[in-house]
Protein backbone atom coordinates (compact mmCIF):
# COMPACT_ATOMS: atom_id res chain seq x y z
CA UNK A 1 12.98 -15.10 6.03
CA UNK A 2 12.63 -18.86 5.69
CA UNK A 3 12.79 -18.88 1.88
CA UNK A 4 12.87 -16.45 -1.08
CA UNK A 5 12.63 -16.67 -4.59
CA UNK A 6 14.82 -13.77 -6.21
CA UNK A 7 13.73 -14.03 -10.02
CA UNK A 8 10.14 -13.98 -9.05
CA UNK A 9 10.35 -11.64 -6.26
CA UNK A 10 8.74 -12.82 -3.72
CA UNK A 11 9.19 -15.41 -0.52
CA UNK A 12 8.21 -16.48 2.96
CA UNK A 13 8.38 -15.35 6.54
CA UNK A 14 8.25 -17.56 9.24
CA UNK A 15 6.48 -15.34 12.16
CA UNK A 16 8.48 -14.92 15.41
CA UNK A 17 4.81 -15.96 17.15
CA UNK A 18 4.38 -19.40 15.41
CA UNK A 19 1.80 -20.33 12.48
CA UNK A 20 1.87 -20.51 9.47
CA UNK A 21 4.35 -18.74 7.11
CA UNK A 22 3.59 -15.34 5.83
CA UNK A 23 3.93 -14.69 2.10
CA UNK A 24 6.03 -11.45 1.21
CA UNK A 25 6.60 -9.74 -2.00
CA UNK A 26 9.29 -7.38 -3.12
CA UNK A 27 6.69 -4.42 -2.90
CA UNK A 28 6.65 -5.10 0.20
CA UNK A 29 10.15 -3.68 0.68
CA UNK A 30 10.34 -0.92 -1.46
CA UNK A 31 12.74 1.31 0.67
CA UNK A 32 15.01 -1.26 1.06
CA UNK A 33 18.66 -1.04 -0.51
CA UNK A 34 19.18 -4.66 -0.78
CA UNK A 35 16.26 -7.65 -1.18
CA UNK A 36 15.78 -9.64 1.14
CA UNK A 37 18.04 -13.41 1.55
CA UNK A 38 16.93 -16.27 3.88
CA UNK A 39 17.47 -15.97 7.48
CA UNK A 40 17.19 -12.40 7.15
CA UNK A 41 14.68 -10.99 10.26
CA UNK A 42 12.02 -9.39 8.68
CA UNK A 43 9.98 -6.40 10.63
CA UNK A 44 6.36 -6.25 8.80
CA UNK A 45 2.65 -5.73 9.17
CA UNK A 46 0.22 -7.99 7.89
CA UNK A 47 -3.11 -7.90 5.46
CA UNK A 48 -5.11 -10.02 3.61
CA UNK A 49 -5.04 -10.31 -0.13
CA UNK A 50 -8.05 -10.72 -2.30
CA UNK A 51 -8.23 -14.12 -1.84
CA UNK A 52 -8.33 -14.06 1.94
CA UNK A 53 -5.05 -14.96 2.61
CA UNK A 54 -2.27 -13.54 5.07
CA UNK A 55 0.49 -10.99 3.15
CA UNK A 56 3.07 -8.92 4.84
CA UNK A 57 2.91 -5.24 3.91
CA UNK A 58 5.47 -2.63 4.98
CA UNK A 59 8.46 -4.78 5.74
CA UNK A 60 11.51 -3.81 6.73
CA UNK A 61 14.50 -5.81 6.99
CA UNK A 62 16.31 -5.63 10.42
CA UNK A 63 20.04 -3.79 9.82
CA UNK A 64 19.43 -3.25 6.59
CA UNK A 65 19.80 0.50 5.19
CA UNK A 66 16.89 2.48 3.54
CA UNK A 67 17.01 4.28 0.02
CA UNK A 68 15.18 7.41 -0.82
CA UNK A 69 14.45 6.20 -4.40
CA UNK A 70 14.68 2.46 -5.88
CA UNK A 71 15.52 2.27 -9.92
CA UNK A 72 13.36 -0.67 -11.31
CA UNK A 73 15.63 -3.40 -12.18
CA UNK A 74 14.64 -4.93 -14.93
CA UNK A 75 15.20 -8.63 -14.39
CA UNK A 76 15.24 -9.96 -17.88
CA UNK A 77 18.02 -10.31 -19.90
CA UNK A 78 18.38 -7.54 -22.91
CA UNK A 79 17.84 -9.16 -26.77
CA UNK A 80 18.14 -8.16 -29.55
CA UNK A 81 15.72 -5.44 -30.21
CA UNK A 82 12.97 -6.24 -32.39
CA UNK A 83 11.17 -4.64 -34.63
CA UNK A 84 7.31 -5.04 -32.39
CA UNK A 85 6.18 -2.21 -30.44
CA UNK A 86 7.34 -2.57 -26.77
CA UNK A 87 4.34 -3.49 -24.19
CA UNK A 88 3.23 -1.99 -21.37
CA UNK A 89 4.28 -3.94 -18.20
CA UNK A 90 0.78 -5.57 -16.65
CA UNK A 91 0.24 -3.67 -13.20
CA UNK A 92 -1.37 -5.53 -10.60
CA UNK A 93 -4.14 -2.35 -8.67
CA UNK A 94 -5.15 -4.52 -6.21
CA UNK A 95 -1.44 -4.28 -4.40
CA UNK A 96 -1.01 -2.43 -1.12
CA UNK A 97 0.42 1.13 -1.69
CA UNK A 98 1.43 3.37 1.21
CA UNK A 99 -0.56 6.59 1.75
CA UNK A 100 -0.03 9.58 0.12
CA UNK A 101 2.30 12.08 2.20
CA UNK A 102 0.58 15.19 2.83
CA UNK A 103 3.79 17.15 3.72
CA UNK A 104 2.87 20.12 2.58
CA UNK A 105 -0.59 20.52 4.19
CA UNK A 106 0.54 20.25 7.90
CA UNK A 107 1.68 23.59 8.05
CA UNK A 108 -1.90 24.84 7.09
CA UNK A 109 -3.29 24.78 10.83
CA UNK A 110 -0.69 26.67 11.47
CA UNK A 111 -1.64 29.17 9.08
CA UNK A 112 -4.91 29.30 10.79
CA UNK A 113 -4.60 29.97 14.06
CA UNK A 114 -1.70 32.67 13.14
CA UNK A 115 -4.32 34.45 11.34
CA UNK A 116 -6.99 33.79 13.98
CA UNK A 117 -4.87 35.28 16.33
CA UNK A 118 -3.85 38.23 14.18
CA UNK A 119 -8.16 38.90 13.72
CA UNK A 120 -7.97 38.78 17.19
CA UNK A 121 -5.42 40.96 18.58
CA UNK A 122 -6.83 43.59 15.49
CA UNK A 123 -10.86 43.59 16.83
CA UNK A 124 -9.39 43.51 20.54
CA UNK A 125 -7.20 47.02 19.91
CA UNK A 126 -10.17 48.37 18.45
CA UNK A 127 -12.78 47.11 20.79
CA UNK A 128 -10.79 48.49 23.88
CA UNK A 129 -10.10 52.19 22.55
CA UNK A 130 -13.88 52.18 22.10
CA UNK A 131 -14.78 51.08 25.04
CA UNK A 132 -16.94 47.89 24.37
CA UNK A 133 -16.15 44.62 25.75
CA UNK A 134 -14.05 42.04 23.94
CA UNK A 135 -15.54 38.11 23.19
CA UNK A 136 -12.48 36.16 22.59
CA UNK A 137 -12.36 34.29 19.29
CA UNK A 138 -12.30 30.57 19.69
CA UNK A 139 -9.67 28.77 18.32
CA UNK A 140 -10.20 25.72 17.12
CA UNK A 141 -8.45 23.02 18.68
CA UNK A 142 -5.63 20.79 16.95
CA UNK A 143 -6.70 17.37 15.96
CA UNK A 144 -6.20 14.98 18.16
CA UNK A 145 -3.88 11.91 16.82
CA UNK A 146 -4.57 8.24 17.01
CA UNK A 147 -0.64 6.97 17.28
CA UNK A 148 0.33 3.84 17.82
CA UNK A 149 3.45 1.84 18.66
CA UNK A 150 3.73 0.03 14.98
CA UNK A 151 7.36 -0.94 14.92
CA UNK A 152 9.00 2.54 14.11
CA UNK A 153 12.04 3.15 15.13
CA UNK A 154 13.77 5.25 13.04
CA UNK A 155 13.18 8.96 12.22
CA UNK A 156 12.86 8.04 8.26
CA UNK A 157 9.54 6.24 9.50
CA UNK A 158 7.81 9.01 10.84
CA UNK A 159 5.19 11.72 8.58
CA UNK A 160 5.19 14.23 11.62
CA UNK A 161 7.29 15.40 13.87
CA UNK A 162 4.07 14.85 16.78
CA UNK A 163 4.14 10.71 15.45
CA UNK A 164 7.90 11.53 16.79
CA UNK A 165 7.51 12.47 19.59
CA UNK A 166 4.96 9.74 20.20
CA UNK A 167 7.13 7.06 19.92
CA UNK A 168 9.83 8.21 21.56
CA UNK A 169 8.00 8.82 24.56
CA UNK A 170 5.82 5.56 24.36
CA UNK A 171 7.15 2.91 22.35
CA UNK A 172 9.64 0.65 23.37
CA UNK A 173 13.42 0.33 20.86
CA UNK A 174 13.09 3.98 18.72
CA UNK A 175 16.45 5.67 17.81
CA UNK A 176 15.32 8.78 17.47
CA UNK A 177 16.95 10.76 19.76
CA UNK A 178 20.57 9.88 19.65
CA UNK A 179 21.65 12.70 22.06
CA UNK A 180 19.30 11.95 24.52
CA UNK A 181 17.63 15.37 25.05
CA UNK A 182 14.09 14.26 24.10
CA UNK A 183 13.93 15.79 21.41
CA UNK A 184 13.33 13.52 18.19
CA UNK A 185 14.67 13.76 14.58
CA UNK A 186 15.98 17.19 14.99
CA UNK A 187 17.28 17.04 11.62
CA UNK A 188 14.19 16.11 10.02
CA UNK A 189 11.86 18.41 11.63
């Protein structure tokens, strides 16, 4: 972080790679328990605004801890109140938001194949005491997952336990596995 401006929220990073500095705004860090000060190392991907130009998006900052849930801080100072309606805050839709966590839908192949495999093992009892032959049931097969190495390293970071497993086995710097057993975030999954 070669500069940041705290009552506007927003600064620049100078990239480890050279060029030209990266704009980053507080969004950017919204799991972050402190903002960000200069000469802070900044991990972050990158996307272009509206206008074309280079933002970071999902920064973290290195040795910093996460927070489940941020309170907005309300950076002005209070007044006395007066007597006009309060306004709406203006919200800015064009700003990167993270994708929606569908925690509760990975369980549904699952549910599948269990009752695949309970159709199955019901039509194949009654297919053998009567003598006919048995066609398996296909089952169909699990998604396959486009992973990659993105900078996660911590078990916070990861919406599966198979993105996990993933980068522990193929990305360099996790810390996911702090007893060394290969198996990751045991806790969280």
């Amino acid at each position: 972080m070669v500069r940041w401006i705290d009552d506007k929220g927003f600064g620049f990073i100078k990239p480890e790679s050279g060029g030209a500095d990266v704009f980053i705004h507080i969004s950017a860090l919204k799991s972050m328990s402190r903002p960000p000060v200069v000469g802070d190392i900044i991990f972050y991907e990158t996307s272009l605004d509206d206008k074309g130009k280079l933002r970071a998006i999902n920064a973290k900052i290195d040795g910093v801890s996460q927070v489940l849930a941020v309170a907005p801080i309300d950076r002005k100072p209070r007044t006395q109140k007066s007597s006009a309606p309060p306004q709406r805050p203006h919200r800015n839709y064009n700003t990167y938001r993270p994708p929606y966590k569908k925690s509760g839908y990975r369980f549904i192949p699952v549910l599948l194949v269990v009752a695949a495999v309970s159709i199955f093992s019901k039509f194949a009892n009654q297919n053998v005491s009567s003598g006919q032959s048995v066609l398996p049931i296909a089952v169909p097969p699990k998604p396959a997952q486009n992973f990659q190495c993105l900078g996660k390293v911590y078990c916070s970071e990861m919406t599966s336990y198979e993105e996990a497993e993933f980068y522990l086995q193929n990305c360099p710097g996790t810390k996911m596995d702090g007893d060394n057993d290969g198996i990751p975030c045991k806790q969280q999954f």
